[in-house]
PDB file of N, CA and C in Angstrom:
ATOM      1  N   UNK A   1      23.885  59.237  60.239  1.00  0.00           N
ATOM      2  CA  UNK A   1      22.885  58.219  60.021  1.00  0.00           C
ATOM      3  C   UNK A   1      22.706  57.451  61.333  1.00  0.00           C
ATOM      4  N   UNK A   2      21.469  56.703  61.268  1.00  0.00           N
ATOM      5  CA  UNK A   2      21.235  56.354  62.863  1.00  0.00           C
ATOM      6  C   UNK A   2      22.080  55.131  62.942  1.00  0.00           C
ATOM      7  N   UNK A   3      22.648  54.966  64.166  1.00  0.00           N
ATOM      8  CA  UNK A   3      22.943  52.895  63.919  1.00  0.00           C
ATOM      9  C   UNK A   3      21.555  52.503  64.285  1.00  0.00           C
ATOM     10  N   UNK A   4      20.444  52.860  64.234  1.00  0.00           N
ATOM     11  CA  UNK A   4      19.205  52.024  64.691  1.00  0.00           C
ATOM     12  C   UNK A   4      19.424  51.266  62.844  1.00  0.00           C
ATOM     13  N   UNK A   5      19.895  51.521  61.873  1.00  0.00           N
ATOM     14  CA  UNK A   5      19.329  51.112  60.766  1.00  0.00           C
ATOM     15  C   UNK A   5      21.022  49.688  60.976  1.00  0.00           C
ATOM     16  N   UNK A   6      21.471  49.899  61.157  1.00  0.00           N
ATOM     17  CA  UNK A   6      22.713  48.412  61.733  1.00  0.00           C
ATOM     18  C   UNK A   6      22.467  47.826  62.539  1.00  0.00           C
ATOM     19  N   UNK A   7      21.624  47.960  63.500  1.00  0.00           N
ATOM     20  CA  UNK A   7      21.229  46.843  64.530  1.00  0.00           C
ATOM     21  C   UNK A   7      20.214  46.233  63.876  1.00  0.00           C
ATOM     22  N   UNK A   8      19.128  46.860  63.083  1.00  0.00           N
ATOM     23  CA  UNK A   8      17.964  46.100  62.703  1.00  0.00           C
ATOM     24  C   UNK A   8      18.364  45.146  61.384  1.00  0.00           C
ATOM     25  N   UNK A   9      19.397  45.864  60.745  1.00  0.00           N
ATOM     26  CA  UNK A   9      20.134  45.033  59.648  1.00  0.00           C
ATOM     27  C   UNK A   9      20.913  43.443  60.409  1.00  0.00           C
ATOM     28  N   UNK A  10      21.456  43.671  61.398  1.00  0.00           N
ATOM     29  CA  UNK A  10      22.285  42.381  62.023  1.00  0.00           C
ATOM     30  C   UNK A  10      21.363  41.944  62.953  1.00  0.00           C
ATOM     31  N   UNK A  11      20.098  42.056  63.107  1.00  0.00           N
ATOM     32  CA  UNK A  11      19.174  41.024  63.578  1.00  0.00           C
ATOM     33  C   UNK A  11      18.534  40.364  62.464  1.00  0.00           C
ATOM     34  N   UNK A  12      18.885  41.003  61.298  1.00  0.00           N
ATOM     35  CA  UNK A  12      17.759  40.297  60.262  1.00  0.00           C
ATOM     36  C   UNK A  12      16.613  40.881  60.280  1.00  0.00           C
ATOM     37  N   UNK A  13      16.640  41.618  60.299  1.00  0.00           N
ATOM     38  CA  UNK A  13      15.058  42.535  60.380  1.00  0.00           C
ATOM     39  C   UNK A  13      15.131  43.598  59.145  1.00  0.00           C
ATOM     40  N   UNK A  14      13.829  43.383  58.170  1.00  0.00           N
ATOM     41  CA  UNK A  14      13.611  44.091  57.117  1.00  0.00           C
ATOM     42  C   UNK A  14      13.632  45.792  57.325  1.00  0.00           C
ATOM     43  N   UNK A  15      14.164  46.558  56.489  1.00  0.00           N
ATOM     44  CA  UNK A  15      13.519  48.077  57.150  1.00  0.00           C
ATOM     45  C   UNK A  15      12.883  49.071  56.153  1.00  0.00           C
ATOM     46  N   UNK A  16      11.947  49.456  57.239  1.00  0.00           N
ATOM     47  CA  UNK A  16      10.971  50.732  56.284  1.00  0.00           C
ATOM     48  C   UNK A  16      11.469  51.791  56.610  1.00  0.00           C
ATOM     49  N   UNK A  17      12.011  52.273  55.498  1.00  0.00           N
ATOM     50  CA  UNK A  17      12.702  53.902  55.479  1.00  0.00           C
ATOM     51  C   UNK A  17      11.919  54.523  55.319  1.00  0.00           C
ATOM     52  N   UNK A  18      11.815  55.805  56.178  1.00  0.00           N
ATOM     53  CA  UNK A  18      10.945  56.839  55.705  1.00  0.00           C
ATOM     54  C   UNK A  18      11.790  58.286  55.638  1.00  0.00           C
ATOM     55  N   UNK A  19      12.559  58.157  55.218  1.00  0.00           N
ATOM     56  CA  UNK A  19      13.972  59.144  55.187  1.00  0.00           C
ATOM     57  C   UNK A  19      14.184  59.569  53.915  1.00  0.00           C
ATOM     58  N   UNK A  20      14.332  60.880  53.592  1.00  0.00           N
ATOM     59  CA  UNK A  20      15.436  61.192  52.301  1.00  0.00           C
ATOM     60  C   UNK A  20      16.434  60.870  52.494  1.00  0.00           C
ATOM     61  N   UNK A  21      17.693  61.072  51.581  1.00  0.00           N
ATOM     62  CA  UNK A  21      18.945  61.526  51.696  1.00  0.00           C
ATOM     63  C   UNK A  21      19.958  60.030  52.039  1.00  0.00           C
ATOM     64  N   UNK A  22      20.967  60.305  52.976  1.00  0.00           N
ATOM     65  CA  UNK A  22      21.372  59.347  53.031  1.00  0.00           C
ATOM     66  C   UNK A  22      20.966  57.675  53.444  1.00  0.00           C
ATOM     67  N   UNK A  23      20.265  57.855  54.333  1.00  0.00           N
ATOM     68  CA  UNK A  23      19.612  56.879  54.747  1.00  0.00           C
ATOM     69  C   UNK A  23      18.632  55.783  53.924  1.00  0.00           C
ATOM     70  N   UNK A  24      18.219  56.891  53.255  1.00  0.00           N
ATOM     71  CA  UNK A  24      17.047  56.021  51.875  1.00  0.00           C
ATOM     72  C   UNK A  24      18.196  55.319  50.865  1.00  0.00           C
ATOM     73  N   UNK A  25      19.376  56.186  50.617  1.00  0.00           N
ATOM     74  CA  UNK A  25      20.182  56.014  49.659  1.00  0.00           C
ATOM     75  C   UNK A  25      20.796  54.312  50.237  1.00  0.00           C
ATOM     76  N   UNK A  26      20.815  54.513  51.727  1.00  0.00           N
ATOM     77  CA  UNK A  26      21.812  53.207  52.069  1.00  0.00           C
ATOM     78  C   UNK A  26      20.979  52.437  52.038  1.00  0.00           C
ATOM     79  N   UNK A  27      19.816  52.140  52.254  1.00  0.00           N
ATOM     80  CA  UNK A  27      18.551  50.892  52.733  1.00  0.00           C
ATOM     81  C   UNK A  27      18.431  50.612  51.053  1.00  0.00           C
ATOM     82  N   UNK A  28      18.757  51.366  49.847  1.00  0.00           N
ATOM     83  CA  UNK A  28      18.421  50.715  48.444  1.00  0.00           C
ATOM     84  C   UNK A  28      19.436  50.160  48.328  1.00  0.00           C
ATOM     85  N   UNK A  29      21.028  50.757  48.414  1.00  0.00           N
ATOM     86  CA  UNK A  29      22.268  50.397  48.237  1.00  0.00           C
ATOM     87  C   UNK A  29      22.355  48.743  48.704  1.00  0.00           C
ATOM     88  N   UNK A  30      21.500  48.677  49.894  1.00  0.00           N
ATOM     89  CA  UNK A  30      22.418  47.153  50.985  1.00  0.00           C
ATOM     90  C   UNK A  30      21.396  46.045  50.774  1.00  0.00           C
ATOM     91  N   UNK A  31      20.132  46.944  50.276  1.00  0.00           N
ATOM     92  CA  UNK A  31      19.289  45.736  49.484  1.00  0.00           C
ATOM     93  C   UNK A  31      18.335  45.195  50.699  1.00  0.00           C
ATOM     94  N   UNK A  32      18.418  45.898  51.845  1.00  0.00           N
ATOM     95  CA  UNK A  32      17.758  45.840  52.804  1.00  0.00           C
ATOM     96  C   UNK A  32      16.573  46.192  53.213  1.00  0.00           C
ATOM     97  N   UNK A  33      15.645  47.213  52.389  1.00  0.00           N
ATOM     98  CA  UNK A  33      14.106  47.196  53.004  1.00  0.00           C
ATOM     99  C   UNK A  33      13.846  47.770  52.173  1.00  0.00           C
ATOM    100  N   UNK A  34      12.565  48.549  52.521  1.00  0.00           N
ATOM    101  CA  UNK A  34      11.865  49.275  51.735  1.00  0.00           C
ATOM    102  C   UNK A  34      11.800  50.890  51.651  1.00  0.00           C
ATOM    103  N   UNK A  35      11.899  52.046  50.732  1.00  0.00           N
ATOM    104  CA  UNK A  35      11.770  52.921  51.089  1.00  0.00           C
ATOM    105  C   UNK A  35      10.920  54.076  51.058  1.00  0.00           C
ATOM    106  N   UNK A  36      10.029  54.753  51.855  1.00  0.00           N
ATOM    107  CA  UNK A  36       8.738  55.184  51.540  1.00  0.00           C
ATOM    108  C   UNK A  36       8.916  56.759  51.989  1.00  0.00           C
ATOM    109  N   UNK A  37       8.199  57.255  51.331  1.00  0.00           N
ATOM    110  CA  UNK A  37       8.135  58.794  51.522  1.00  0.00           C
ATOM    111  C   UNK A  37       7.671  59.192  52.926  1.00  0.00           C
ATOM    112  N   UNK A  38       8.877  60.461  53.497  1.00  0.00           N
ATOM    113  CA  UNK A  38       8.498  60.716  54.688  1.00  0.00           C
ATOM    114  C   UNK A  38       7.544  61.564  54.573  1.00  0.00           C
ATOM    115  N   UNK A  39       6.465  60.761  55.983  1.00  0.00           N
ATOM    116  CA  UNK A  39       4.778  61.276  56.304  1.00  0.00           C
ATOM    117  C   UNK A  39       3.869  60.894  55.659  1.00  0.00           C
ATOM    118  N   UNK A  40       4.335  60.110  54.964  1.00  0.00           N
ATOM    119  CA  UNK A  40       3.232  59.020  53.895  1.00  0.00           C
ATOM    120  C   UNK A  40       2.844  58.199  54.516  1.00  0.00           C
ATOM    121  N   UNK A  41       1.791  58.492  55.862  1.00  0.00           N
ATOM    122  CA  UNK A  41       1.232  57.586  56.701  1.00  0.00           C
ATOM    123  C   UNK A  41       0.558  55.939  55.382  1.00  0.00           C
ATOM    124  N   UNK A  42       0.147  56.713  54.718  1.00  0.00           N
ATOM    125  CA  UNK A  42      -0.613  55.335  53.470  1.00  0.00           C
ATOM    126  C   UNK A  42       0.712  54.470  53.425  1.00  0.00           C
ATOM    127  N   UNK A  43       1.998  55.133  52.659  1.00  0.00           N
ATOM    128  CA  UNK A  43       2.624  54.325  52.149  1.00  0.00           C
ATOM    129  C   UNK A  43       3.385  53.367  53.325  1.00  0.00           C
ATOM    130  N   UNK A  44       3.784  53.495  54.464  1.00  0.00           N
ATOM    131  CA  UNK A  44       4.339  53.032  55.490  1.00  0.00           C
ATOM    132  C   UNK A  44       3.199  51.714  55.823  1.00  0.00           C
ATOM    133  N   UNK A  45       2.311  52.371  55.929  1.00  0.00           N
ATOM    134  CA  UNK A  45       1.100  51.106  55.829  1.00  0.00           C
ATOM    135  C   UNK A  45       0.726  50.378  55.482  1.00  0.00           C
ATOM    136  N   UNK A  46       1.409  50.796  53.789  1.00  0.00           N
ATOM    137  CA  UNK A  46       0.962  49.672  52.692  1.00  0.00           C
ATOM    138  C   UNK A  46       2.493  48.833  52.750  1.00  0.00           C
ATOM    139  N   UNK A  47       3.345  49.730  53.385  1.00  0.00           N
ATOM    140  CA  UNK A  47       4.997  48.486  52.901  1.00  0.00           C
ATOM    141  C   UNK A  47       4.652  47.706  54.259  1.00  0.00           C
ATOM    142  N   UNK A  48       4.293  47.974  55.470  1.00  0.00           N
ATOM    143  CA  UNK A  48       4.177  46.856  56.618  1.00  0.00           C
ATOM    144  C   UNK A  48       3.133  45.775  56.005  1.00  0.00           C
ATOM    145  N   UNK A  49       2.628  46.254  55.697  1.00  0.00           N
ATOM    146  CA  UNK A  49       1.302  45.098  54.892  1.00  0.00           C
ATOM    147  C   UNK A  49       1.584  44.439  54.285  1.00  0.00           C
ATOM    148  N   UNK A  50       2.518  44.743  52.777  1.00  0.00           N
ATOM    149  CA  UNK A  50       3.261  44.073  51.863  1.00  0.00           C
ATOM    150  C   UNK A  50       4.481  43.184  52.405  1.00  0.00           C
ATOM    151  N   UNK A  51       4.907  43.774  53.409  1.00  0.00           N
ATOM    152  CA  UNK A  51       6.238  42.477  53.880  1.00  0.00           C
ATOM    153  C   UNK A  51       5.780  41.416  54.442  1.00  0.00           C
ATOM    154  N   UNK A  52       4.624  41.675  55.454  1.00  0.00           N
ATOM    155  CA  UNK A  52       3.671  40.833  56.198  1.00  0.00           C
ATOM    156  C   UNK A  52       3.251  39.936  55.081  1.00  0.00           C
ATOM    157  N   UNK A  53       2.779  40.060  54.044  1.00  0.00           N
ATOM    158  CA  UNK A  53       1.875  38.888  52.943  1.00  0.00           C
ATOM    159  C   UNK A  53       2.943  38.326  52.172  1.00  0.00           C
ATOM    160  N   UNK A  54       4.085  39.023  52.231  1.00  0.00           N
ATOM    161  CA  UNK A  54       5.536  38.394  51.275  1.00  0.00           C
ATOM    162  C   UNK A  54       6.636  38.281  52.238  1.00  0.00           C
ATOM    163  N   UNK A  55       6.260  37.049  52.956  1.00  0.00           N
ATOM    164  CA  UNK A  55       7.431  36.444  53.772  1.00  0.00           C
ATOM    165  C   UNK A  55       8.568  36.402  53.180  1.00  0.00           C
ATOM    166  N   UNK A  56       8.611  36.134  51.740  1.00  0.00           N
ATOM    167  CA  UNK A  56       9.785  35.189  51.099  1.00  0.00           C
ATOM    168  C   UNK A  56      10.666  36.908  51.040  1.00  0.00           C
ATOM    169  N   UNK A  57       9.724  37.698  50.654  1.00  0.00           N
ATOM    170  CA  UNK A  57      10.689  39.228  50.329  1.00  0.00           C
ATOM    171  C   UNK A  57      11.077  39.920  51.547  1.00  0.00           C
ATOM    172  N   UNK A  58      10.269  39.494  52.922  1.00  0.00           N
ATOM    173  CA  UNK A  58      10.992  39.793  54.058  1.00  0.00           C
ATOM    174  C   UNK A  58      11.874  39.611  54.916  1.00  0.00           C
ATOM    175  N   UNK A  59      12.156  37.815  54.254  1.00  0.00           N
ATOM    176  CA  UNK A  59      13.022  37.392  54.699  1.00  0.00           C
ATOM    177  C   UNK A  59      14.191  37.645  54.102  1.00  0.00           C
ATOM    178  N   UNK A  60      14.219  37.910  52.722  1.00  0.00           N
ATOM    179  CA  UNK A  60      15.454  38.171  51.499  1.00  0.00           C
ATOM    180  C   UNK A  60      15.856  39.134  52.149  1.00  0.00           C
ATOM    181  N   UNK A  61      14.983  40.643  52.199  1.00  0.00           N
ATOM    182  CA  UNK A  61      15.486  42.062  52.715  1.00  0.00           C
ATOM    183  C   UNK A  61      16.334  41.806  53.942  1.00  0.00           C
ATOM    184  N   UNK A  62      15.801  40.963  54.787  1.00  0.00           N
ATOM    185  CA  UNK A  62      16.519  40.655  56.287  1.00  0.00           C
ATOM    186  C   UNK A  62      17.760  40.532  56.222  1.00  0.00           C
ATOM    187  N   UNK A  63      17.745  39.065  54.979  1.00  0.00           N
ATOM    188  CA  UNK A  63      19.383  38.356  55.521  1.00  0.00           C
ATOM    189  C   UNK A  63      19.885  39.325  54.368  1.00  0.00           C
ATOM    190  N   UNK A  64      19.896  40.305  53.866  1.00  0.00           N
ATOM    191  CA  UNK A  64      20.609  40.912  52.668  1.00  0.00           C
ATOM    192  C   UNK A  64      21.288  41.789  53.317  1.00  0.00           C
ATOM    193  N   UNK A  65      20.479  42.680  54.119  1.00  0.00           N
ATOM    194  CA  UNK A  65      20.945  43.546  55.370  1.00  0.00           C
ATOM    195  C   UNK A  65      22.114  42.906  56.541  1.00  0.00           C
ATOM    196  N   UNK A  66      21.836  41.853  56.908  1.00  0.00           N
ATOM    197  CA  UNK A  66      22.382  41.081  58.180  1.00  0.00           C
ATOM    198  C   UNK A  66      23.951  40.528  56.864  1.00  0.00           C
ATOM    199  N   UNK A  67      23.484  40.420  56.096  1.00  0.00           N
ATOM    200  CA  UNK A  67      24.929  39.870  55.277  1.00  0.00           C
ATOM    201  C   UNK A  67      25.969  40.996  55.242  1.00  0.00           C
ATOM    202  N   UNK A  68      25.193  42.305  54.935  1.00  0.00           N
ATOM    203  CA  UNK A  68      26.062  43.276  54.574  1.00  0.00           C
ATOM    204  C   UNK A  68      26.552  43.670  55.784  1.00  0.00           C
ATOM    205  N   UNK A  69      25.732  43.678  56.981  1.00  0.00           N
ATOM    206  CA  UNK A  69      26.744  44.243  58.560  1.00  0.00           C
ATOM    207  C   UNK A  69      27.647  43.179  58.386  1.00  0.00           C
ATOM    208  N   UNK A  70      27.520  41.820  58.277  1.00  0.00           N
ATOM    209  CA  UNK A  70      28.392  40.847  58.875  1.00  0.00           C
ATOM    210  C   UNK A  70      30.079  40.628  57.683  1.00  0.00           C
ATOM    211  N   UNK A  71      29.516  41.386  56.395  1.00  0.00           N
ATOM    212  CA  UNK A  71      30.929  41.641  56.186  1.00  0.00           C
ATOM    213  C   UNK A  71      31.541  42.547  56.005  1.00  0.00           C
ATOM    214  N   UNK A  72      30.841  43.662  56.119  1.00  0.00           N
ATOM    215  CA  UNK A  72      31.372  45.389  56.195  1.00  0.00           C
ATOM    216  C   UNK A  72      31.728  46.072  57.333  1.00  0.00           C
ATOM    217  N   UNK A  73      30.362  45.589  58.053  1.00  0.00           N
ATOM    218  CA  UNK A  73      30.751  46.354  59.391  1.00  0.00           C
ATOM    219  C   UNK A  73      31.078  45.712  60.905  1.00  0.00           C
ATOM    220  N   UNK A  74      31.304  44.053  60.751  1.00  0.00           N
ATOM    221  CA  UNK A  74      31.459  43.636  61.962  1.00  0.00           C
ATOM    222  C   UNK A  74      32.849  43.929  62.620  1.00  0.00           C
ATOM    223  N   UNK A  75      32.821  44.161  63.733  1.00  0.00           N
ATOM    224  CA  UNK A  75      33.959  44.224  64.839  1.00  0.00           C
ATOM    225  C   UNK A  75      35.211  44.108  64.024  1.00  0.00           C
ATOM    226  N   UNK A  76      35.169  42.258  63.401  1.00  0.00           N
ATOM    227  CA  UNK A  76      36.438  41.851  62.855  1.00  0.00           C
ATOM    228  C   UNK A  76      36.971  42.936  61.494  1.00  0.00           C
ATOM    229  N   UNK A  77      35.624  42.890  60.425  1.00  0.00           N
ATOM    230  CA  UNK A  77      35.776  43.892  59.396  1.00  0.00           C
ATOM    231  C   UNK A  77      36.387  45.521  59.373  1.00  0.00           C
ATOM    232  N   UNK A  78      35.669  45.823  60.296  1.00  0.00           N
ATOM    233  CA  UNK A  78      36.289  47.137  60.669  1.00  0.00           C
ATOM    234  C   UNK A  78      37.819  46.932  61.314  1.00  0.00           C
ATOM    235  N   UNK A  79      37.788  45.960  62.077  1.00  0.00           N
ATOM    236  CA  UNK A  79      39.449  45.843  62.744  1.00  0.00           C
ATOM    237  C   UNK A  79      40.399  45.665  61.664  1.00  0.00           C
ATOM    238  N   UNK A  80      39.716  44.725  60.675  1.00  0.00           N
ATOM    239  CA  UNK A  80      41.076  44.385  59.173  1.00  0.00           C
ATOM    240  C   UNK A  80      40.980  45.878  58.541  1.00  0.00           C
ATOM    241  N   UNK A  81      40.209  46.805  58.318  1.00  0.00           N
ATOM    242  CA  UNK A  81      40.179  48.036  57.304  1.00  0.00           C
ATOM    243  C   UNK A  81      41.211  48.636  58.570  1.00  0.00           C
ATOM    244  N   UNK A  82      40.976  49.115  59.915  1.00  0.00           N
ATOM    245  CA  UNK A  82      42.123  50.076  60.540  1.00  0.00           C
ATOM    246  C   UNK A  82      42.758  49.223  60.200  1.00  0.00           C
ATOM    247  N   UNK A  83      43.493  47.711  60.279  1.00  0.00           N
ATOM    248  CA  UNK A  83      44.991  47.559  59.675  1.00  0.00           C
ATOM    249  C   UNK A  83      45.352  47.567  59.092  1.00  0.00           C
ATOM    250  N   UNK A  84      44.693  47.661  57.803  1.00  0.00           N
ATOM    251  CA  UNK A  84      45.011  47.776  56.317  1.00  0.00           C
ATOM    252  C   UNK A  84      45.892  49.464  56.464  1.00  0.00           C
ATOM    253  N   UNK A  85      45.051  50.589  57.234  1.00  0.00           N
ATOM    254  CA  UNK A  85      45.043  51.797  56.867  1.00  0.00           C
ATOM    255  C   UNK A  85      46.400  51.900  57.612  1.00  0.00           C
ATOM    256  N   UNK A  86      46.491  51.476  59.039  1.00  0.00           N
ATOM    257  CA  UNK A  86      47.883  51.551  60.070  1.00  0.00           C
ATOM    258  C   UNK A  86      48.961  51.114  58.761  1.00  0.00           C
ATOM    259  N   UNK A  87      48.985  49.714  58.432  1.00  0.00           N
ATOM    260  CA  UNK A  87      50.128  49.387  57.632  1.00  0.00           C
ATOM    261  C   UNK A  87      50.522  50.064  56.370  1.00  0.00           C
ATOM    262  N   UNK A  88      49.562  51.159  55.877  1.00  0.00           N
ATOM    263  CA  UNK A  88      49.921  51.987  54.816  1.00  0.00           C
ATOM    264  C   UNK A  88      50.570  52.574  55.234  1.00  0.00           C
ATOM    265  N   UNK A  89      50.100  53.194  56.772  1.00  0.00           N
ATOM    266  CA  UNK A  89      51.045  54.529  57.292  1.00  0.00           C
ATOM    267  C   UNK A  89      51.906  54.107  58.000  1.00  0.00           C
ATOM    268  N   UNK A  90      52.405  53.248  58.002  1.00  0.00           N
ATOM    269  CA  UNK A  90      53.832  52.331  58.580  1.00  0.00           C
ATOM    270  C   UNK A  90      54.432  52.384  57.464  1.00  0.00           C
ATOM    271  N   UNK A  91      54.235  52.000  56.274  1.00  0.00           N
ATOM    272  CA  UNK A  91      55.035  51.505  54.969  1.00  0.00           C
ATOM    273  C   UNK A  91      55.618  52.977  54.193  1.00  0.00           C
ATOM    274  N   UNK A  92      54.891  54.142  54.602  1.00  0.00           N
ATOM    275  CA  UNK A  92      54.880  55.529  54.137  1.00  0.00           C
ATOM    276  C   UNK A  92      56.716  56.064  54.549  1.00  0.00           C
TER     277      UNK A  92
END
């Protein structure tokens, strides 16, 4: 999966998926954007349009995304999960 979809999540920036598979699966999962059929020039058009006239839902998608990097995947988060995993295999 790209990290282009984690940087735009920890700026706060809404995202338009145009992906099957995993990627569509994570942008519904994190509550973070929208997801539109790939090559659906219409539909990509109509979700930039729709976030543009619904600030309040672009801003929700933003910080929903930016919440989920900042407690799953930041620096610190990832550093407590390897110690969690080291101290299992110390305790083994």
């Amino acid at each position: 999966m790209s990290s282009k979809l984690y940087e735009y999540q920890a700026a706060g920036k809404p995202i338009i998926c145009c992906a099957d598979g995993q990627p569509a699966e994570y942008v519904k999962e994190t509550k973070s954007g929208v997801v539109v059929k790939p090559g659906d020039y219409e539909a990509i058009s109509k979700a930039v349009f729709y976030l543009k006239n619904n600030p309040n839902l672009d801003r929700a998608l933003g910080d929903s995304g930016r919440r989920y990097v900042e407690n799953n995947l930041s620096i610190e988060k990832i550093g407590e999960k390897i110690m969690v995993v080291f101290n299992k295999v110390l305790k083994k």
